[in-house]
C-alpha atoms as a PDB file:
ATOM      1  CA  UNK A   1     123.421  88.019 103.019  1.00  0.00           C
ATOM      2  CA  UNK A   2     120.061  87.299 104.536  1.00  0.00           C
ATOM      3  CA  UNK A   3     118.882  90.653 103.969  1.00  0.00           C
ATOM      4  CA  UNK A   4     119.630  90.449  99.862  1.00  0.00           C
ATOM      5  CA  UNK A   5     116.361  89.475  98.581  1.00  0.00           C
ATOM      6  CA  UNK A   6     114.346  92.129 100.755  1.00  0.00           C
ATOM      7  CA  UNK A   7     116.849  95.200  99.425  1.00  0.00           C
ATOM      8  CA  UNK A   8     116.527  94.142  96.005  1.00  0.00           C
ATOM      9  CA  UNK A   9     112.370  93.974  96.427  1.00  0.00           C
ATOM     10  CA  UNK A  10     112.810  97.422  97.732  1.00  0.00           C
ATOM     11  CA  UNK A  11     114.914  99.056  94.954  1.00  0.00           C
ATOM     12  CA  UNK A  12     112.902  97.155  92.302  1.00  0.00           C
ATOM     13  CA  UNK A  13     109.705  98.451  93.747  1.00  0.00           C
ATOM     14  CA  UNK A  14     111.137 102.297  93.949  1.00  0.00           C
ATOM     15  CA  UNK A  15     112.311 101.645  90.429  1.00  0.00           C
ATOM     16  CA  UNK A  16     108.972 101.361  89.141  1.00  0.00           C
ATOM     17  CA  UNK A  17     107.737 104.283  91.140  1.00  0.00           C
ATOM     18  CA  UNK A  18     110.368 106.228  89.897  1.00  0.00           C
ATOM     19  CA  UNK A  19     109.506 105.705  86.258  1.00  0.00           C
ATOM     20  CA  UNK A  20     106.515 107.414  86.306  1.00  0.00           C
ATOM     21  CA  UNK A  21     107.004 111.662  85.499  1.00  0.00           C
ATOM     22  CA  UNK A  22     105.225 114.678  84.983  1.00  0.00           C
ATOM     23  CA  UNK A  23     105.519 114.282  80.982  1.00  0.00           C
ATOM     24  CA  UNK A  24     104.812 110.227  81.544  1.00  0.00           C
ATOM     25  CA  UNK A  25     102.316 110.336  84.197  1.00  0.00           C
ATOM     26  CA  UNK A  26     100.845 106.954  82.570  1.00  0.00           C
ATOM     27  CA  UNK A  27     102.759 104.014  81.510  1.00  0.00           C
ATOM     28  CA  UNK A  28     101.978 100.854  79.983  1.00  0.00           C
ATOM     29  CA  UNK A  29     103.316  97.005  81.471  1.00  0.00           C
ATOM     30  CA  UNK A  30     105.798  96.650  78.245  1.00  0.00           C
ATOM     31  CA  UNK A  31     107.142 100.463  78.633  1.00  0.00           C
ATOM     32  CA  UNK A  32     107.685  99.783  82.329  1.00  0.00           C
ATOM     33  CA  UNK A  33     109.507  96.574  81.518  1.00  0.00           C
ATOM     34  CA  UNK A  34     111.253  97.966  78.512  1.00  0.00           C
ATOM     35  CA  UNK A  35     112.120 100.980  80.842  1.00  0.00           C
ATOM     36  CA  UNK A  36     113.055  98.727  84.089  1.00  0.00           C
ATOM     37  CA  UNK A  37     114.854  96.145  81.797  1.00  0.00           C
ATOM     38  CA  UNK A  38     112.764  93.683  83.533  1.00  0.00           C
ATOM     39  CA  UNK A  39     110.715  90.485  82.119  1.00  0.00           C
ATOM     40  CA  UNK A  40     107.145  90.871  81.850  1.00  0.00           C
ATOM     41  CA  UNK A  41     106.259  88.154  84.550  1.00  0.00           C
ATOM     42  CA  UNK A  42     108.278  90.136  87.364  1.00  0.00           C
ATOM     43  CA  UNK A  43     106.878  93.118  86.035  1.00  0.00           C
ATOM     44  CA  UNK A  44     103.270  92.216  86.520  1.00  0.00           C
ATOM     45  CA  UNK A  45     104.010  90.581  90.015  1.00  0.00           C
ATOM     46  CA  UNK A  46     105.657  93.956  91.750  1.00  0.00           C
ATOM     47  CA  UNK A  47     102.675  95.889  89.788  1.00  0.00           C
ATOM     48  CA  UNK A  48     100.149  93.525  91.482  1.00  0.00           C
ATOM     49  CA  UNK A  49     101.581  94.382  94.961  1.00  0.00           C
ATOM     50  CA  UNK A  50     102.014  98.032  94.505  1.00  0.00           C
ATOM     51  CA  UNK A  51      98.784  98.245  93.001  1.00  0.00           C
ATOM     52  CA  UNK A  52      97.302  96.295  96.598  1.00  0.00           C
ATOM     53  CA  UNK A  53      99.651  98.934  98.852  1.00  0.00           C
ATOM     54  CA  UNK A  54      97.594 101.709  96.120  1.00  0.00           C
ATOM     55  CA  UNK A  55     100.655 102.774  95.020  1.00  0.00           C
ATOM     56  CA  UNK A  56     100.045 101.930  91.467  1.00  0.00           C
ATOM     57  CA  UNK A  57      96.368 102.498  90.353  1.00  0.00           C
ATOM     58  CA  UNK A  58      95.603 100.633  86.574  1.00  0.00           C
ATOM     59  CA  UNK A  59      93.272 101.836  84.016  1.00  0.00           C
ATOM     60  CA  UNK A  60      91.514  98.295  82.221  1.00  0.00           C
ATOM     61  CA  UNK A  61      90.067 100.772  79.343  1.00  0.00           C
ATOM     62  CA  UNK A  62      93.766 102.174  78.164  1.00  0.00           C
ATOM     63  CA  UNK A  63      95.980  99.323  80.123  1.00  0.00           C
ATOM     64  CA  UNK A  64      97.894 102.054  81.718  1.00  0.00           C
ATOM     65  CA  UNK A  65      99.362 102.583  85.351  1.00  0.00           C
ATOM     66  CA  UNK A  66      99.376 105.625  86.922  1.00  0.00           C
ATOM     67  CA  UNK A  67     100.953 106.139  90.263  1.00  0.00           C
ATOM     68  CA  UNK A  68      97.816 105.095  92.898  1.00  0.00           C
ATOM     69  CA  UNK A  69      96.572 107.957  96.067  1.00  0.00           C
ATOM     70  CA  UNK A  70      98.442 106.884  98.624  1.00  0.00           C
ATOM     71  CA  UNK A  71     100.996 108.404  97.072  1.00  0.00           C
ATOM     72  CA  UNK A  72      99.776 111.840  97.558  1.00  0.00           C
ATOM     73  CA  UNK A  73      99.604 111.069 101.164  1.00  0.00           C
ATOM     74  CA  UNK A  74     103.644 110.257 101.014  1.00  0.00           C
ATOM     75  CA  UNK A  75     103.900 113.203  98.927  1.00  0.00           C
ATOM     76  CA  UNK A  76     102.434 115.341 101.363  1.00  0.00           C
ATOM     77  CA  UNK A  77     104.226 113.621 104.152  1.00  0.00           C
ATOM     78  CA  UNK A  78     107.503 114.714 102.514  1.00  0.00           C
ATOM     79  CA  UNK A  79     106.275 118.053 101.798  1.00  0.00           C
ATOM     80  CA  UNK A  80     105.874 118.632 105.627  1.00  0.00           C
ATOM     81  CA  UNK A  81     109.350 117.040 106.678  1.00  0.00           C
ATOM     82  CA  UNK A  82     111.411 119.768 104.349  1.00  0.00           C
ATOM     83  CA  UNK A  83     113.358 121.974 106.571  1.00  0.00           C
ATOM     84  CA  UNK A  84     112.619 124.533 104.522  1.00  0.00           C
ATOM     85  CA  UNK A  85     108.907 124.662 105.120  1.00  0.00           C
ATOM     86  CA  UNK A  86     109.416 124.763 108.753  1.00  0.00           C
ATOM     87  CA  UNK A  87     112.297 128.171 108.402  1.00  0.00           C
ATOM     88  CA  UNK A  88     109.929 129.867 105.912  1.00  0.00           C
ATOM     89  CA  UNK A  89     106.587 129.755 107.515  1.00  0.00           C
ATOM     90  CA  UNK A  90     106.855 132.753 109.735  1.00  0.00           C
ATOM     91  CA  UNK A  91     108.246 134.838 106.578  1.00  0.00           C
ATOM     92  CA  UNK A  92     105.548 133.938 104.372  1.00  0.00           C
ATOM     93  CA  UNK A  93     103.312 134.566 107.690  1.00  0.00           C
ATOM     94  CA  UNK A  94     104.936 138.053 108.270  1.00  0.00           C
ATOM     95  CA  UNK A  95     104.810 138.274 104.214  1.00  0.00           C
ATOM     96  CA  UNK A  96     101.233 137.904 103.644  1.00  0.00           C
ATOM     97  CA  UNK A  97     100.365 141.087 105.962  1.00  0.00           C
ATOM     98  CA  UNK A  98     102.755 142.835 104.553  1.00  0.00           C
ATOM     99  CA  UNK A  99     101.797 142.833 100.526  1.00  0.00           C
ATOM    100  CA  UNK A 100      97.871 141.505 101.764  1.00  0.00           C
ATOM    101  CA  UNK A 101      98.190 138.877  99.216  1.00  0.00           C
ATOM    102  CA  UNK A 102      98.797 135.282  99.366  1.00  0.00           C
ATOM    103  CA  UNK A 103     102.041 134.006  99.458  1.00  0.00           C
ATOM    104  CA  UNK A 104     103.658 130.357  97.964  1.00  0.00           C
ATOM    105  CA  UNK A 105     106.940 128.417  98.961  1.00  0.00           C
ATOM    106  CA  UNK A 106     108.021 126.269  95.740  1.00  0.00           C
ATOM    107  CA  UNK A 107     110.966 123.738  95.694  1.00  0.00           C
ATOM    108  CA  UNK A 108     112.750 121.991  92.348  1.00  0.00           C
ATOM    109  CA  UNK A 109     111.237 118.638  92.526  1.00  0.00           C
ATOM    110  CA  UNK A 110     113.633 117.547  89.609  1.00  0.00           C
ATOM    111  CA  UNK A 111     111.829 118.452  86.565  1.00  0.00           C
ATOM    112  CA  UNK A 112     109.775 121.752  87.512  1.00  0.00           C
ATOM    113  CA  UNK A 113     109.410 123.977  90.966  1.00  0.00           C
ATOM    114  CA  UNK A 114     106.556 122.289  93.144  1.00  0.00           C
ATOM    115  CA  UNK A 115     104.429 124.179  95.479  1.00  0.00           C
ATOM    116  CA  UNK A 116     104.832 122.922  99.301  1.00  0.00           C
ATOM    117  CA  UNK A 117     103.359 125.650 101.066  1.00  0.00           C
ATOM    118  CA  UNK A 118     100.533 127.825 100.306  1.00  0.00           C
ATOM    119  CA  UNK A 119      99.419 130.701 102.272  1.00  0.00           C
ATOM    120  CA  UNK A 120      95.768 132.372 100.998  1.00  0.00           C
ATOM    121  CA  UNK A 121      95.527 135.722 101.976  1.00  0.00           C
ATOM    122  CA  UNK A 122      91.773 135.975 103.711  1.00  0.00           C
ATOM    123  CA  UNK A 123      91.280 139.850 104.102  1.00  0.00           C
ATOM    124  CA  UNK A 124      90.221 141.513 100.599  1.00  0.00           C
ATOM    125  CA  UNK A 125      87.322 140.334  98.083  1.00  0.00           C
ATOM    126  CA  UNK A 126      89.283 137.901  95.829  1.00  0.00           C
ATOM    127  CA  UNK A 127      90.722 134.796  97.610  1.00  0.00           C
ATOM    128  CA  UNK A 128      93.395 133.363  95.640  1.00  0.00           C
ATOM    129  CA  UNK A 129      94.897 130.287  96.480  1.00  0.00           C
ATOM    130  CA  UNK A 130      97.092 127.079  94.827  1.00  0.00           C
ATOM    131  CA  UNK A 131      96.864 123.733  95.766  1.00  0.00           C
ATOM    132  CA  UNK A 132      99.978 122.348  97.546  1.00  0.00           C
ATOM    133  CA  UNK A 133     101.760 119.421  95.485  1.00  0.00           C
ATOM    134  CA  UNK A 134     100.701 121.038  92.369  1.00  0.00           C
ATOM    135  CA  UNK A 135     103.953 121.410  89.641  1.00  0.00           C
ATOM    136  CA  UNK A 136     104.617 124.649  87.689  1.00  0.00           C
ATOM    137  CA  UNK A 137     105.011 125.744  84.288  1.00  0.00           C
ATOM    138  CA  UNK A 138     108.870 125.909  83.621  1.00  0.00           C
ATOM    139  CA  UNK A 139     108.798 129.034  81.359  1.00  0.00           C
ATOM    140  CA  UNK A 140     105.394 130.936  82.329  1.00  0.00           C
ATOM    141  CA  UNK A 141     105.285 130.893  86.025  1.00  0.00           C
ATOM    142  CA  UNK A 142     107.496 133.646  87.982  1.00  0.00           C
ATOM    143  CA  UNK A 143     108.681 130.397  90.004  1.00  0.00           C
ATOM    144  CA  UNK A 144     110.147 128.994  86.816  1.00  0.00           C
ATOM    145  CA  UNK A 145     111.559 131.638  85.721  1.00  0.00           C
ATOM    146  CA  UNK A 146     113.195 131.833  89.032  1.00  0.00           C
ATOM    147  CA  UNK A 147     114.762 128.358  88.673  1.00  0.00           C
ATOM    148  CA  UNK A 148     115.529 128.607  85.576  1.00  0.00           C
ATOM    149  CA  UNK A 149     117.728 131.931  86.316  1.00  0.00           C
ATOM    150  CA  UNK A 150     119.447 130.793  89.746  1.00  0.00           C
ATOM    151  CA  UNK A 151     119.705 126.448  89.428  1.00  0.00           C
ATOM    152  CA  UNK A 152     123.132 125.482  88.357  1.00  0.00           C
ATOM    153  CA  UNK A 153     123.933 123.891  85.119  1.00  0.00           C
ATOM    154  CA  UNK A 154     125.106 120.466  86.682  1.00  0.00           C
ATOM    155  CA  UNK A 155     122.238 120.092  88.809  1.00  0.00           C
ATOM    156  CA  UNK A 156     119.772 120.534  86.137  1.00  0.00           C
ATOM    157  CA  UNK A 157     121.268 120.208  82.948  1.00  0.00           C
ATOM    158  CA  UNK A 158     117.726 120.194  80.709  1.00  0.00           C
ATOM    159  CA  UNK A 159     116.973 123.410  81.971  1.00  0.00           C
ATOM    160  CA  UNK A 160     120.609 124.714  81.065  1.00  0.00           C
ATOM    161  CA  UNK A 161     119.821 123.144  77.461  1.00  0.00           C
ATOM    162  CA  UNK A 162     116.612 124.885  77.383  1.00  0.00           C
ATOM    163  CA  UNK A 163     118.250 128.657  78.110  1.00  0.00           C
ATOM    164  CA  UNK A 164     120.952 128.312  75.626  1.00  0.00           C
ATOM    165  CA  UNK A 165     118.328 127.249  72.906  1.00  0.00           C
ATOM    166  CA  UNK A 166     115.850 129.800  73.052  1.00  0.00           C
ATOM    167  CA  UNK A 167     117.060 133.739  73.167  1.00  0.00           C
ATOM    168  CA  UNK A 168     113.334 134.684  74.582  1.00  0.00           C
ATOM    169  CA  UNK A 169     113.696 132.837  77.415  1.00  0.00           C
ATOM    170  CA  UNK A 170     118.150 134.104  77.820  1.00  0.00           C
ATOM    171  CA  UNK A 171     116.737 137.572  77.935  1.00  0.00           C
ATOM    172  CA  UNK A 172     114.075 136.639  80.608  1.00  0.00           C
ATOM    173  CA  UNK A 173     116.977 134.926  82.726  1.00  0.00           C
ATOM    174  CA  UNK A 174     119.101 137.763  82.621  1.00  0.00           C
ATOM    175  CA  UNK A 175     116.127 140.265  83.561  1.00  0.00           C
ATOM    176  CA  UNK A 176     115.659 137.926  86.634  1.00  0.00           C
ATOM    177  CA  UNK A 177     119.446 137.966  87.689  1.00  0.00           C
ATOM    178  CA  UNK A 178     119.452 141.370  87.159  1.00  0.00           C
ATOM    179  CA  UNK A 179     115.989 142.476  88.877  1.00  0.00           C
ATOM    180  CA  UNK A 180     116.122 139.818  91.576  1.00  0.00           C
ATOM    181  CA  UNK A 181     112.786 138.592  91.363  1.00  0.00           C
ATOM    182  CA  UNK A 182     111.209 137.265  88.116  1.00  0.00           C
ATOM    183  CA  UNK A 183     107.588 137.886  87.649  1.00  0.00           C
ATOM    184  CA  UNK A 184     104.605 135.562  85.402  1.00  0.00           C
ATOM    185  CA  UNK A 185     104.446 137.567  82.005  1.00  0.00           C
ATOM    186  CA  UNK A 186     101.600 136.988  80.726  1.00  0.00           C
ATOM    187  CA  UNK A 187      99.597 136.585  83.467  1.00  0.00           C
ATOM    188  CA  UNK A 188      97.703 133.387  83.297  1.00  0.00           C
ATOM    189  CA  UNK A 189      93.856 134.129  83.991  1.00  0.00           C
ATOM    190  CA  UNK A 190      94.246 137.441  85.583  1.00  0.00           C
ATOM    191  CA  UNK A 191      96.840 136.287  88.178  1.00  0.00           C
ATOM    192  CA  UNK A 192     100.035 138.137  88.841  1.00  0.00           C
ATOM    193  CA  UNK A 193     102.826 136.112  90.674  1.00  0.00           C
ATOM    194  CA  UNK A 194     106.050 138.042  91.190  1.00  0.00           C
ATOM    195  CA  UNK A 195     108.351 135.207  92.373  1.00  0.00           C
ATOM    196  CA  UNK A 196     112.270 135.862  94.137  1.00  0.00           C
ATOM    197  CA  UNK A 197     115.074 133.242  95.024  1.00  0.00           C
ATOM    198  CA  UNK A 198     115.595 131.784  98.937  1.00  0.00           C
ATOM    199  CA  UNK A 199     118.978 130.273  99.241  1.00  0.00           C
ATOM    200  CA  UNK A 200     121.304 128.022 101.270  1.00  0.00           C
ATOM    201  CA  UNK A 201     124.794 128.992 101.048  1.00  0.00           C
ATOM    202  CA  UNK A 202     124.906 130.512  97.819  1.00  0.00           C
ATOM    203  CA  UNK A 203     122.788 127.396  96.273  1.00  0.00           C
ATOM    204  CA  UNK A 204     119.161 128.247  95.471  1.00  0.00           C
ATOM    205  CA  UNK A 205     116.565 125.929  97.569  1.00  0.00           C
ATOM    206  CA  UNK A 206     113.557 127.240  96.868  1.00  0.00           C
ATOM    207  CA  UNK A 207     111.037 130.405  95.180  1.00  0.00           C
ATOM    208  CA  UNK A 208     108.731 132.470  97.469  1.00  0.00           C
ATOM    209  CA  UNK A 209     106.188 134.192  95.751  1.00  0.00           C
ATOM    210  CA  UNK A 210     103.928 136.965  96.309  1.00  0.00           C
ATOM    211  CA  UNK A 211     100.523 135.871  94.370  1.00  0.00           C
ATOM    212  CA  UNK A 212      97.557 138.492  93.550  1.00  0.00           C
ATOM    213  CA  UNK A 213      95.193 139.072  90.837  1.00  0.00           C
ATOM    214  CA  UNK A 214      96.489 141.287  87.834  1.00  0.00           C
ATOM    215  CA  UNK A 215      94.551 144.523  88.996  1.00  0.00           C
ATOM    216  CA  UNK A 216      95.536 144.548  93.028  1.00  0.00           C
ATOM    217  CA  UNK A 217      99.796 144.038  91.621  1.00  0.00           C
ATOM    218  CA  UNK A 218     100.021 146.990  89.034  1.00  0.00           C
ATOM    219  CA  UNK A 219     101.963 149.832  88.991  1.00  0.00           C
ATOM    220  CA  UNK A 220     103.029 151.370  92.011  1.00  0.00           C
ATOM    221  CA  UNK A 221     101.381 148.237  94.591  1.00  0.00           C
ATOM    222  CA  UNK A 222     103.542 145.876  92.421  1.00  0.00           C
ATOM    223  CA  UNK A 223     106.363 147.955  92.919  1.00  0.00           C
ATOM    224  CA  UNK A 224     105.863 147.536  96.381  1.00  0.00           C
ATOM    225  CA  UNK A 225     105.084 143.848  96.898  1.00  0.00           C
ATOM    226  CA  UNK A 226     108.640 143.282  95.202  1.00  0.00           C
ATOM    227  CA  UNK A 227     110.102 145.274  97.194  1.00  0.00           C
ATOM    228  CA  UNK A 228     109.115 142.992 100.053  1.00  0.00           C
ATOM    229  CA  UNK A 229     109.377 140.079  98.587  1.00  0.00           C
ATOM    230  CA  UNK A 230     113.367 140.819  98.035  1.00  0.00           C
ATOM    231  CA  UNK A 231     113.465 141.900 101.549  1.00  0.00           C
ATOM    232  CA  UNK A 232     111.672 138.789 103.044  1.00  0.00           C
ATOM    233  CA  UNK A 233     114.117 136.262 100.496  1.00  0.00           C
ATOM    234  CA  UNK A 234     117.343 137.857 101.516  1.00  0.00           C
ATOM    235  CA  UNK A 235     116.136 137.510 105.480  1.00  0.00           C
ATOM    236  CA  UNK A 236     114.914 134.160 104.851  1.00  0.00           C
ATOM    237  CA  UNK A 237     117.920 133.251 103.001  1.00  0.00           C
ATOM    238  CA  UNK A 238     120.496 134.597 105.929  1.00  0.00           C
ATOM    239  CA  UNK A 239     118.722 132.464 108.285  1.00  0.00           C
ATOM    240  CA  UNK A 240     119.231 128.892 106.137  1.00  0.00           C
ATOM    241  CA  UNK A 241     122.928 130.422 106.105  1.00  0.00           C
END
């Protein structure tokens, strides 16, 4: 088939890509040909090109690879295509005024949830704000704790494991199912993120959070910024189906 060769230079390429993670962001030429079960000579060549399309970016000091910027461009790309970012933008709008804090979209990219849409609330004295693309703690955020509650067992069986072996983090799970919303205990640097489910016919698709510093979500305004968080998931969630 005269396409063959082109298909294969394709997958091979993505393979590479695709062996770079969050807990191996940097990999040397034998561990991606150990990992790709390629030699070292074909290695080396699709490195070469992905590292002239700056897809691959290499470090001479350590002799890693990392994955190279334009990458964050795709990333972001992708991040603006989701269907979901499109659906939710007038509920985190609406959101936002409602609570006067910002508000954050996160999806499951696979291994954590991943912010694609942040939304800084501009009218009080502290301006909080997360950068878009950036991956969340599994355990600690409120968005974690969300996935970690609501994702089923065969689509992400390492967070299944990860319940059933710790009883600090069943208990948190079952607070979250219970409650509805899962929120960041401890807060990490004075930031209080109460986080709540969105999903698409019964199958969780992404977190929306309400974020504020510790002081401005306490007691009785906390209370209250759950309350409509719950309210804006559920609507969100009935319009995805």
């Amino acid at each position: 088939m005269p396409d063959g060769p082109a298909i294969q230079t394709v997958q091979r390429a993505a393979a590479m890509l695709s062996a770079f993670s969050v807990d191996r962001p940097r990999l040397s030429l034998a561990e991606i040909t150990a990992e790709l079960r390629m030699s070292k000579a074909t290695a080396h060549r699709y490195a070469r090109a992905l590292r002239a399309a700056n897809l691959l970016r290499y470090d001479p000091a350590s002799g890693k690879y990392t994955l190279g910027p334009r990458i964050l461009a795709l990333e972001a790309a992708a991040r603006a295509g989701l269907p979901i970012v499109t659906a939710a933008e007038p509920y985190l709008e609406r959101l936002t005024r409602e609570t006067d804090q910002t508000t954050v979209l996160s999806v499951w990219n696979g291994d954590a949830p991943s912010v694609v849409r942040c939304l800084d609330n501009t009218t009080g004295d502290v301006r909080l704000s997360v950068r878009t693309g950036s991956q969340l703690d599994l355990t600690r955020s409120a968005q974690g704790r969300v996935f970690c509650a609501f994702l089923p067992a065969v689509e992400a069986p390492a967070v299944a494991r990860r319940v059933k072996a710790s009883a600090d983090l069943r208990r948190i799970v079952d607070e979250v199912r219970r409650r509805g919303y899962a929120v960041n205990i401890p807060e990490d640097n004075g930031v209080r993120v109460i986080a709540a489910p969105v999903f698409e016919r019964s199958q969780i698709v992404a977190a929306i959070a309400v974020m504020g510093t510790a002081t401005a979500l306490a007691g009785e305004a906390e209370d209250a910024a759950a309350a409509a968080l719950t309210r804006t998931a559920v609507a969100l969630s009935k319009t995805l189906g």
